[in-house]
Protein backbone atom coordinates (compact mmCIF):
# COMPACT_ATOMS: atom_id res chain seq x y z
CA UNK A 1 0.00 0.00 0.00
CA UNK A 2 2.91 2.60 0.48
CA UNK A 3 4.99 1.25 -1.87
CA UNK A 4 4.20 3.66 -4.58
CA UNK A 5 4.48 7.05 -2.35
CA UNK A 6 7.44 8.22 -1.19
CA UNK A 7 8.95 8.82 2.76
CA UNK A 8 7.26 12.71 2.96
CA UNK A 9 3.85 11.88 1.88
CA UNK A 10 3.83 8.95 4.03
CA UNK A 11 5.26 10.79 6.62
CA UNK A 12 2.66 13.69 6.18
CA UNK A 13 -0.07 10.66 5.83
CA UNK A 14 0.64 9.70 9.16
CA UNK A 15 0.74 12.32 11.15
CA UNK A 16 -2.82 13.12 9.34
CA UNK A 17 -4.20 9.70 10.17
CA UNK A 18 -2.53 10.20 14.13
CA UNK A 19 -4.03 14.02 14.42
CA UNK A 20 -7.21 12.86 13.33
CA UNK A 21 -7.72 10.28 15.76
CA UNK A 22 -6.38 12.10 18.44
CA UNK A 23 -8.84 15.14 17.21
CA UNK A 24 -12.30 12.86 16.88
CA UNK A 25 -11.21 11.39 20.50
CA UNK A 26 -11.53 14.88 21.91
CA UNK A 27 -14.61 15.43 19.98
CA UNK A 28 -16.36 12.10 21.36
CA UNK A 29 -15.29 12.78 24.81
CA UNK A 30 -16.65 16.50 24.55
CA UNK A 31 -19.58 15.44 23.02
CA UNK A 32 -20.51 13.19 25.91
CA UNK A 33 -20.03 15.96 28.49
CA UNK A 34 -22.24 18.04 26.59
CA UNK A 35 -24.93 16.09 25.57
CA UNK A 36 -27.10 13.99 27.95
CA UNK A 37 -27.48 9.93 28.18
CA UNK A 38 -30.33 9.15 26.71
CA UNK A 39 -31.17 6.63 29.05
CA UNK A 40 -33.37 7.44 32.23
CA UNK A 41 -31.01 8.03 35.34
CA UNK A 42 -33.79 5.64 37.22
CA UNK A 43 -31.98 2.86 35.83
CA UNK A 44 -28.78 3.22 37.36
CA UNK A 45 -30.20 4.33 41.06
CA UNK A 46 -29.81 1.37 43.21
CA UNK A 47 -31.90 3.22 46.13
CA UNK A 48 -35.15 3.60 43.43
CA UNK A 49 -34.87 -0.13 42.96
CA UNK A 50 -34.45 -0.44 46.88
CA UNK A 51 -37.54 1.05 47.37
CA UNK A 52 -39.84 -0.74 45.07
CA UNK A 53 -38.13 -3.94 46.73
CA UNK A 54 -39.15 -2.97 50.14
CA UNK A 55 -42.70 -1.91 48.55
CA UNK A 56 -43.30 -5.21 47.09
CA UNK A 57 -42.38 -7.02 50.46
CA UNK A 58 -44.57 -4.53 52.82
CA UNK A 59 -47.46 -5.74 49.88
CA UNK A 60 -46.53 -9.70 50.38
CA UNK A 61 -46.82 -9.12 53.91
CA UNK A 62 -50.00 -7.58 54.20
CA UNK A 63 -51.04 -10.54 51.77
């Protein structure tokens, strides 16, 4: 694949392909501080889940 250009241009190719990464890994990382999950916080609250637990037990026990 580099055969055919020579040491500058796949020099300058490289650095290109390295900046680039190194540019759309700041953009992802920005992006997610910016912009909210779009999953419901709920979901990750262990003390929401706690609750409906201790709900459905007071419910069984009145059963």
């Amino acid at each position: 694949m580099f055969a055919s250009i020579r040491a500058t241009q796949r020099n300058r190719l490289t650095n290109s392909l390295f900046t680039s990464t190194f540019a759309v890994c700041f953009i992802l990382v920005g992006a997610n501080s910016l912009v909210p999950c779009p999953i419901d916080s709920v979901h990750g609250n262990d003390s929401v889940i706690d609750e409906r637990l201790k709900r459905h037990q007071k419910e069984a026990d009145k059963q």
